[in-house]
PDB file of N, CA and C in Angstrom:
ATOM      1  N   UNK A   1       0.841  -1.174   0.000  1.00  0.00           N
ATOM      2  CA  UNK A   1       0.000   0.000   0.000  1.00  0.00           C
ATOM      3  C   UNK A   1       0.890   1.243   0.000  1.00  0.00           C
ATOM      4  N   UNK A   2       0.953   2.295  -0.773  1.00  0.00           N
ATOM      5  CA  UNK A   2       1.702   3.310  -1.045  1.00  0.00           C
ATOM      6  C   UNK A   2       0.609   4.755  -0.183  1.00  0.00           C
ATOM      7  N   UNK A   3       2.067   4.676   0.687  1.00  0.00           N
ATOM      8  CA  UNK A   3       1.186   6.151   1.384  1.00  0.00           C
ATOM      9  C   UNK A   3       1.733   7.080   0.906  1.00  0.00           C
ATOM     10  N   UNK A   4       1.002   8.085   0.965  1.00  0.00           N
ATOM     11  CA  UNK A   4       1.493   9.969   0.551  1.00  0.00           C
ATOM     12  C   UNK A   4       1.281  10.287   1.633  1.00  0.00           C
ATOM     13  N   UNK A   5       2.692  10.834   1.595  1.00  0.00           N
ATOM     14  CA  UNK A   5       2.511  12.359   2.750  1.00  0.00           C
ATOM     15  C   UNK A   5       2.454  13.859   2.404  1.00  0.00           C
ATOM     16  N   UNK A   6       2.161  14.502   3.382  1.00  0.00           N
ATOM     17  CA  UNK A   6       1.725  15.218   2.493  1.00  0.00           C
ATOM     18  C   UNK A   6       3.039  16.475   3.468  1.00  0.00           C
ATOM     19  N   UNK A   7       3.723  17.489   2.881  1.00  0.00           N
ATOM     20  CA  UNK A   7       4.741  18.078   3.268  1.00  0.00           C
ATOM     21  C   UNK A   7       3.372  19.445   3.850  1.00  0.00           C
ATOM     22  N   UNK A   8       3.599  20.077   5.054  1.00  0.00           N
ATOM     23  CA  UNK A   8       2.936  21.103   5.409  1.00  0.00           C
ATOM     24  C   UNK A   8       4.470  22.532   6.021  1.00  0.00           C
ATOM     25  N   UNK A   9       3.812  23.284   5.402  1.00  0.00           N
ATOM     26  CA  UNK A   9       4.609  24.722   5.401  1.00  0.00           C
ATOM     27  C   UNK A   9       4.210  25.503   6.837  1.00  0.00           C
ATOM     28  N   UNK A  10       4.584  25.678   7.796  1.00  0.00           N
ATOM     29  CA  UNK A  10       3.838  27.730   8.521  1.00  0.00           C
ATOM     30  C   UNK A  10       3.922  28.437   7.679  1.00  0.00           C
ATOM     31  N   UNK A  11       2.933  29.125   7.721  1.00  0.00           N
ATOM     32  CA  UNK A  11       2.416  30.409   6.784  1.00  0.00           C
ATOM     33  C   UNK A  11       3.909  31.382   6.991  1.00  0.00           C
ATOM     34  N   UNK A  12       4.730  31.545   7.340  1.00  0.00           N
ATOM     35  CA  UNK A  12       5.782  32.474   7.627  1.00  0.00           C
ATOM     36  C   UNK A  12       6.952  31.675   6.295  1.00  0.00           C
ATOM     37  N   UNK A  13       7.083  30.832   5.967  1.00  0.00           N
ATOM     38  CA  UNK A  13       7.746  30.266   5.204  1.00  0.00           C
ATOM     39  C   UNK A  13       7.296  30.444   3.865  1.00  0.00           C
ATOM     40  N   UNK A  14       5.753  29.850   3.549  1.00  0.00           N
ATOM     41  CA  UNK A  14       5.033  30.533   2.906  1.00  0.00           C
ATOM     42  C   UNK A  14       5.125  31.555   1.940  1.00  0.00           C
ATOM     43  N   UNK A  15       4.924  32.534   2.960  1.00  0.00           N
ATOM     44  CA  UNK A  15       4.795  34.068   2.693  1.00  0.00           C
ATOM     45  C   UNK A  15       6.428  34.797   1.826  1.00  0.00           C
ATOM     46  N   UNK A  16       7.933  33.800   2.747  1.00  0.00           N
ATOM     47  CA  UNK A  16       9.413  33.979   2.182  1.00  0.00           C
ATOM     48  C   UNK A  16       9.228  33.273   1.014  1.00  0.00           C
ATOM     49  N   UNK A  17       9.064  31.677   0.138  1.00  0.00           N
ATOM     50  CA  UNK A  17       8.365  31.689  -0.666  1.00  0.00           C
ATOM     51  C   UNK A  17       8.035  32.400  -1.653  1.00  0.00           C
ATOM     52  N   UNK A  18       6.585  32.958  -1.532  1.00  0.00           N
ATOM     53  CA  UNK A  18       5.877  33.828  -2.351  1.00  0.00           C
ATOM     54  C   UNK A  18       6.566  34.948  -2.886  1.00  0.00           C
ATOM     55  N   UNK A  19       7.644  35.580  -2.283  1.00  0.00           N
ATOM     56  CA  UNK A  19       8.240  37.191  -1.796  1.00  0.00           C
ATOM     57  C   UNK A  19       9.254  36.752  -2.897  1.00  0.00           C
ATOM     58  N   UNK A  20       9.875  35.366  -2.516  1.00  0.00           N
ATOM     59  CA  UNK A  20      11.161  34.730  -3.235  1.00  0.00           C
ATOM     60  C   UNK A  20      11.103  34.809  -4.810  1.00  0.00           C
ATOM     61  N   UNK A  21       9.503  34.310  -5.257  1.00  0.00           N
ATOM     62  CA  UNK A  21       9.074  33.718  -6.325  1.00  0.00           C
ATOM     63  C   UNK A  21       9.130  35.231  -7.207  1.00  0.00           C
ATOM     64  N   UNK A  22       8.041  36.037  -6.438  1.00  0.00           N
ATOM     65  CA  UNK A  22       7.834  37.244  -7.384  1.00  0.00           C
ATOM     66  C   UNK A  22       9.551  38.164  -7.586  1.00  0.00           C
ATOM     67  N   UNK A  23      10.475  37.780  -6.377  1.00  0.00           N
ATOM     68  CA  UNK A  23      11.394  38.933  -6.799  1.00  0.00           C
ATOM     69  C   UNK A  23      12.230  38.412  -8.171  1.00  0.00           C
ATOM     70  N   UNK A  24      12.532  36.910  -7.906  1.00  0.00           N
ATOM     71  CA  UNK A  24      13.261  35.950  -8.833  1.00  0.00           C
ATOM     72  C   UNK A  24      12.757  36.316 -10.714  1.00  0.00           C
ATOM     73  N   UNK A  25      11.306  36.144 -10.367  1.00  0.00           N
ATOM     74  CA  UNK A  25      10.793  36.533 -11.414  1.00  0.00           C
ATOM     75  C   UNK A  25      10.992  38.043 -12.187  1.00  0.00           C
ATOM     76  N   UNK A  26      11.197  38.912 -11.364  1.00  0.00           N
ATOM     77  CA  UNK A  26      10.693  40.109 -12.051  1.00  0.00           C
ATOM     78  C   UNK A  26      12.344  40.432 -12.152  1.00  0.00           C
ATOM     79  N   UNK A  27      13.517  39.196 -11.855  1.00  0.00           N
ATOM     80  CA  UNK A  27      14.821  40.061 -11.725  1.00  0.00           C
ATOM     81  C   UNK A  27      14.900  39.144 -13.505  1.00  0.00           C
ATOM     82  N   UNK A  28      14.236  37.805 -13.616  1.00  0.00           N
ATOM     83  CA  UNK A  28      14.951  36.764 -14.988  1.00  0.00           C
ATOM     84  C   UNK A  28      13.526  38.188 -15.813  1.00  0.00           C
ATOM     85  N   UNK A  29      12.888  39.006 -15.494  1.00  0.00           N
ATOM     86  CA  UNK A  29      12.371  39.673 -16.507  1.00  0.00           C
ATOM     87  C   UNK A  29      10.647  39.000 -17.220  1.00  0.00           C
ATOM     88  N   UNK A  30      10.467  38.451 -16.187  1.00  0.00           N
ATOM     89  CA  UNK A  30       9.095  37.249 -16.583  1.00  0.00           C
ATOM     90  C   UNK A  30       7.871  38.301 -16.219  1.00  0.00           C
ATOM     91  N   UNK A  31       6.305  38.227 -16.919  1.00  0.00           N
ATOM     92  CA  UNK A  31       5.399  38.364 -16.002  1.00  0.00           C
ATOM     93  C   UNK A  31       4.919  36.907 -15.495  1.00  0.00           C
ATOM     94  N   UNK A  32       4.119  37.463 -14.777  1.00  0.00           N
ATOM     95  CA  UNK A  32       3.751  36.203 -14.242  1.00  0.00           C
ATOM     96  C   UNK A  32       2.617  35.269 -15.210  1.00  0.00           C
ATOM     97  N   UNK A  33       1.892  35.770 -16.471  1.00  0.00           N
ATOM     98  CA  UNK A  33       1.156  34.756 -17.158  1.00  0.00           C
ATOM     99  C   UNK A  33       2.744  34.376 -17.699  1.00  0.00           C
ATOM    100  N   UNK A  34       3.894  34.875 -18.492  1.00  0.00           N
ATOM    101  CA  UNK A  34       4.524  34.121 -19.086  1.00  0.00           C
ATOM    102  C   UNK A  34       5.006  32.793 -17.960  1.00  0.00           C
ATOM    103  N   UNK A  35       5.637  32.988 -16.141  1.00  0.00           N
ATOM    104  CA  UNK A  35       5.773  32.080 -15.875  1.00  0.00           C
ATOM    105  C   UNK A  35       4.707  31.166 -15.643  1.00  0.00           C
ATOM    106  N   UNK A  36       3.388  31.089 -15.562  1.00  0.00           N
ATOM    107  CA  UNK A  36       2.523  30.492 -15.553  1.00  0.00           C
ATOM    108  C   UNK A  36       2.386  29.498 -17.020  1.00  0.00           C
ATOM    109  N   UNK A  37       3.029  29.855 -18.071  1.00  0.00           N
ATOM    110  CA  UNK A  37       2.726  29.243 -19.274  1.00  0.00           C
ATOM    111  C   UNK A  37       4.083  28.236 -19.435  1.00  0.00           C
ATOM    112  N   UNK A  38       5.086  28.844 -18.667  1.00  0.00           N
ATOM    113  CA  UNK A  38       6.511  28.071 -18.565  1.00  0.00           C
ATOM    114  C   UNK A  38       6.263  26.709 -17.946  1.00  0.00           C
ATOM    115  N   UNK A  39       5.153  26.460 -16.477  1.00  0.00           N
ATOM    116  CA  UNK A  39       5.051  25.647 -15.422  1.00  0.00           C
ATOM    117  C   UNK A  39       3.635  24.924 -15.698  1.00  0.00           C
ATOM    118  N   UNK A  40       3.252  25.469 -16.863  1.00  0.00           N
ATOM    119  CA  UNK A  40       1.547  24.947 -17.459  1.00  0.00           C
ATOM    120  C   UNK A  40       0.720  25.214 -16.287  1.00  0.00           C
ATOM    121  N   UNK A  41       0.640  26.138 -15.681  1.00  0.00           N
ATOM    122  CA  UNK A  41      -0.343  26.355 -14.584  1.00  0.00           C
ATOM    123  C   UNK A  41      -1.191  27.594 -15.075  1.00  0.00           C
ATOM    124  N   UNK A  42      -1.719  27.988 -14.632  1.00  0.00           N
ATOM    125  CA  UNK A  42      -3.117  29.419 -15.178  1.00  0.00           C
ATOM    126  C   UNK A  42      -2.514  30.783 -14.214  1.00  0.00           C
ATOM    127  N   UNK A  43      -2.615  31.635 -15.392  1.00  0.00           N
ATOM    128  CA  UNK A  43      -1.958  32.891 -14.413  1.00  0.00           C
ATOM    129  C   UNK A  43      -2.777  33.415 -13.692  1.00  0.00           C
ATOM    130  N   UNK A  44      -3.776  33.099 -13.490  1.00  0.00           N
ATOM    131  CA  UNK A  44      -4.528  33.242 -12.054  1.00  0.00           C
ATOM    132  C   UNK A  44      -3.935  32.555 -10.562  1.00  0.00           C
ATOM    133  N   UNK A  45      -3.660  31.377 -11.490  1.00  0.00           N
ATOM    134  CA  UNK A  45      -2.874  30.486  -9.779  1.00  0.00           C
ATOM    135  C   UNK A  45      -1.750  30.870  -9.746  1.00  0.00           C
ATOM    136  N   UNK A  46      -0.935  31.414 -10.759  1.00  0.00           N
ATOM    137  CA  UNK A  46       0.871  31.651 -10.438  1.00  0.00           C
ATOM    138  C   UNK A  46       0.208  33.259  -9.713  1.00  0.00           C
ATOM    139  N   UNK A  47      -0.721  34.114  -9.973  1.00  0.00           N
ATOM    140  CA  UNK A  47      -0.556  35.214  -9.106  1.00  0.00           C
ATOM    141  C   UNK A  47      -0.808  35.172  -7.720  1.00  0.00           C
ATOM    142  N   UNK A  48      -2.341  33.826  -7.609  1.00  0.00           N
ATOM    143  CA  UNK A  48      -2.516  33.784  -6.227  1.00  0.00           C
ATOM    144  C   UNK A  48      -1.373  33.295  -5.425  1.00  0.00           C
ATOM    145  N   UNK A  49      -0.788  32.769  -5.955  1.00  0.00           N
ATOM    146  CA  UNK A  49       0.688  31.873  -5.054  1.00  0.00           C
ATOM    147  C   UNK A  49       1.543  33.051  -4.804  1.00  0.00           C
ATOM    148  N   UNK A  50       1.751  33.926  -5.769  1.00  0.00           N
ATOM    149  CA  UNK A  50       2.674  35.147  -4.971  1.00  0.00           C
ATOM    150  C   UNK A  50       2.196  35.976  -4.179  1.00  0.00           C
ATOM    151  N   UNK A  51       0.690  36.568  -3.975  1.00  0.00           N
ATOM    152  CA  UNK A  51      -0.045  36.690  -3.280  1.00  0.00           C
ATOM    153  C   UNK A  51      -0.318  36.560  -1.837  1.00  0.00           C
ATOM    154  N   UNK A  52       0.206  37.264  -0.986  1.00  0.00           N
ATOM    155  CA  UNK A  52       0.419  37.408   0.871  1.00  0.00           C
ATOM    156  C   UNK A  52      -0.677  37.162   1.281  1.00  0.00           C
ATOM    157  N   UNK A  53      -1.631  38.214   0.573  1.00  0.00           N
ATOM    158  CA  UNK A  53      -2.872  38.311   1.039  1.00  0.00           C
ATOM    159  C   UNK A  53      -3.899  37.257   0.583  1.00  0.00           C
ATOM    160  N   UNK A  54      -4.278  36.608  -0.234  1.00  0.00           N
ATOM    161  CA  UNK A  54      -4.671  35.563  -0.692  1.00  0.00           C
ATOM    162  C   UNK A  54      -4.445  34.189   0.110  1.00  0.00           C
ATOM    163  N   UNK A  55      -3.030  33.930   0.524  1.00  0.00           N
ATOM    164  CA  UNK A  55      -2.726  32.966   1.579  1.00  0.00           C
ATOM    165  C   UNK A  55      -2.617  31.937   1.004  1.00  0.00           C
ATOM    166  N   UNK A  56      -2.509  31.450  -0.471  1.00  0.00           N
ATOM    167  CA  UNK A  56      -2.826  30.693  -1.313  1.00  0.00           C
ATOM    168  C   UNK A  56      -1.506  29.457  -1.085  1.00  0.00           C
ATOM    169  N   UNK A  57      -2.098  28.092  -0.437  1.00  0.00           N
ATOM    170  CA  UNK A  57      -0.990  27.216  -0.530  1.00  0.00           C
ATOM    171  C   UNK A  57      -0.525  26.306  -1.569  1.00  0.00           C
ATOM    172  N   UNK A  58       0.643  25.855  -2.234  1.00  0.00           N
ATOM    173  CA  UNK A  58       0.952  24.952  -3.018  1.00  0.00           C
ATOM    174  C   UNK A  58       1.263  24.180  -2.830  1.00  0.00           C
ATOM    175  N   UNK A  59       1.282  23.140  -3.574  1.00  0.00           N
ATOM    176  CA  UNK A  59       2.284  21.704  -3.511  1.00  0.00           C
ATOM    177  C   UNK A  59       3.519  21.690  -3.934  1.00  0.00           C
ATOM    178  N   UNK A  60       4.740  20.989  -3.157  1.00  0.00           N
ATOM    179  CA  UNK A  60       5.996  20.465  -3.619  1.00  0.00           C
ATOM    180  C   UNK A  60       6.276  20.964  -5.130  1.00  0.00           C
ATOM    181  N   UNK A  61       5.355  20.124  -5.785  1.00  0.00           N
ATOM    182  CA  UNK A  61       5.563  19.789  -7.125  1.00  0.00           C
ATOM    183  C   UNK A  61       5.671  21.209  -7.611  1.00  0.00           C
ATOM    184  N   UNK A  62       4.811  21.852  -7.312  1.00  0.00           N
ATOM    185  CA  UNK A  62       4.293  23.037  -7.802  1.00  0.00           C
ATOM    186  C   UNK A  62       5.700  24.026  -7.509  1.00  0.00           C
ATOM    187  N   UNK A  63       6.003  24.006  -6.403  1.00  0.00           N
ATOM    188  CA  UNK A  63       6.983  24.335  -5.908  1.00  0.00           C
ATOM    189  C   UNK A  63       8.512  24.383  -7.031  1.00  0.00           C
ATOM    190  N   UNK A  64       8.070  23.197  -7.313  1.00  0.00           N
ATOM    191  CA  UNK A  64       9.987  22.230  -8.100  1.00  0.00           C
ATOM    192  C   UNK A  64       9.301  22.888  -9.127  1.00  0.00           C
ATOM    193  N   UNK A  65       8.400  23.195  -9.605  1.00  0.00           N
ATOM    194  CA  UNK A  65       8.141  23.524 -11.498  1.00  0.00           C
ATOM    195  C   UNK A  65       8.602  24.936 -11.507  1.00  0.00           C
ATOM    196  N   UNK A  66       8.536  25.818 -10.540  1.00  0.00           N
ATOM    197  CA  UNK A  66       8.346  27.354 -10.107  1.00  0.00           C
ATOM    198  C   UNK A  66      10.176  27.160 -10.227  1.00  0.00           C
ATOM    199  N   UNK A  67      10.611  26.525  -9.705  1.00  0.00           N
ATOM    200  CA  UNK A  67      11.883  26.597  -8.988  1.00  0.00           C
ATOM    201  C   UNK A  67      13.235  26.542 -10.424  1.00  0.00           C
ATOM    202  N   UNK A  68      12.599  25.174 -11.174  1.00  0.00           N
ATOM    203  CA  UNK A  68      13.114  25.145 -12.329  1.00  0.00           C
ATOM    204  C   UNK A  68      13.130  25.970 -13.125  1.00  0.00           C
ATOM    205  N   UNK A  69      11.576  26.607 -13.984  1.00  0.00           N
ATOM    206  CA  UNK A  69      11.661  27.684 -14.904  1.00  0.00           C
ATOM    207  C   UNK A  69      12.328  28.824 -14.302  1.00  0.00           C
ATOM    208  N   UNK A  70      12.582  29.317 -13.015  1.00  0.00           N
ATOM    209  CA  UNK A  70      13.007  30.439 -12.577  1.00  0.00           C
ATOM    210  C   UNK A  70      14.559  30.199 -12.701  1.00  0.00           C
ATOM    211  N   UNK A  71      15.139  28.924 -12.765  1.00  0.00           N
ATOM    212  CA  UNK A  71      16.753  28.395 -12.395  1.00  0.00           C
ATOM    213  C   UNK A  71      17.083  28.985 -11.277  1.00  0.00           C
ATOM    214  N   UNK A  72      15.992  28.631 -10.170  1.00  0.00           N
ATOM    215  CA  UNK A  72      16.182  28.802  -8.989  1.00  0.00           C
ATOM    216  C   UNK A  72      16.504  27.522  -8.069  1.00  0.00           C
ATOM    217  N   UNK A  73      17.098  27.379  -7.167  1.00  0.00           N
ATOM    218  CA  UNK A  73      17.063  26.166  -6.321  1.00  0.00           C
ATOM    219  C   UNK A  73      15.834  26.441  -5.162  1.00  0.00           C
ATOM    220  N   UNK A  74      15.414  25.351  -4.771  1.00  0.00           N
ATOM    221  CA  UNK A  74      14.065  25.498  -3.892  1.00  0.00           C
ATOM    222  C   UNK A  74      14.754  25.870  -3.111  1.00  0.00           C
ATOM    223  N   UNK A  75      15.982  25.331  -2.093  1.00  0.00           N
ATOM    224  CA  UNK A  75      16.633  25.824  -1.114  1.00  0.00           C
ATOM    225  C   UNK A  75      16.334  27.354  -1.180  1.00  0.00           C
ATOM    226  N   UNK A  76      17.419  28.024  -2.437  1.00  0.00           N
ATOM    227  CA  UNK A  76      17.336  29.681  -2.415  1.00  0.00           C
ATOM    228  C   UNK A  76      15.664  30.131  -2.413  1.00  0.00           C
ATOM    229  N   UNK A  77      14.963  29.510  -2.589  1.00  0.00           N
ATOM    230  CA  UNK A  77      13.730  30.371  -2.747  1.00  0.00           C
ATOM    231  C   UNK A  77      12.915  29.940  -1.639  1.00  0.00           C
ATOM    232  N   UNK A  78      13.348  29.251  -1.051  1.00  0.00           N
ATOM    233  CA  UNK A  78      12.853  29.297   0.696  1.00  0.00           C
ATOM    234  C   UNK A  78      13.644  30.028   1.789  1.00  0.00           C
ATOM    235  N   UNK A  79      14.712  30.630   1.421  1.00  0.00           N
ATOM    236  CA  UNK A  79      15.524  30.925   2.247  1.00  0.00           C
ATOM    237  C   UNK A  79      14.824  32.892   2.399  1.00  0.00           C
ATOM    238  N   UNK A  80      15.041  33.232   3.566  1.00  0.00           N
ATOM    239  CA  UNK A  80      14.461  34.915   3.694  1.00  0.00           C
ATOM    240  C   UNK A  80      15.752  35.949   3.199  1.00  0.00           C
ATOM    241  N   UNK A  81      15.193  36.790   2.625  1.00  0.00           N
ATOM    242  CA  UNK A  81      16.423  37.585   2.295  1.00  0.00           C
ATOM    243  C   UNK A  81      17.211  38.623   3.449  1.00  0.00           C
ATOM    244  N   UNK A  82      18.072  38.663   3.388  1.00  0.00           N
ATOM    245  CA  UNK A  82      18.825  39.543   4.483  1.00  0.00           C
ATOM    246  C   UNK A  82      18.360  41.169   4.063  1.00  0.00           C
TER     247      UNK A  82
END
């Protein structure tokens, strides 16, 4: 029997994340429908995910697709900026 687990974030990690995603993005020069079309997701969900206020959580996966098109490492894009 194959279990899933399921990885859970605090919203404070989250939120470094989200902050990570949009700065990464707007430094490689992306909007966010183009990274949304990079990761096949809808640029409605790549905005709610950068989104503080929205609170919007993702999955891993979702995570590693964001991480790749950006040629970001998940490490760096969880990490808070100084």
């Amino acid at each position: 029997m194959k279990r899933t687990q399921k990885l859970i974030f605090d919203d404070d990690i989250y939120n470094t994340i989200r902050r990570n995603i949009r700065k990464y993005r707007k430094e490689k020069g992306l909007t966010s429908a183009q990274l949304a079309e990079m990761v096949d997701l809808s640029h409605d969900f790549i905005r709610q995910i950068q989104s503080e206020k929205a609170a919007y959580n993702f999955s891993v996966e979702t995570f590693y697709k964001i991480s790749v098109a950006l040629g970001v490492s998940m490490d760096k894009l969880s990490k808070k900026q100084e």
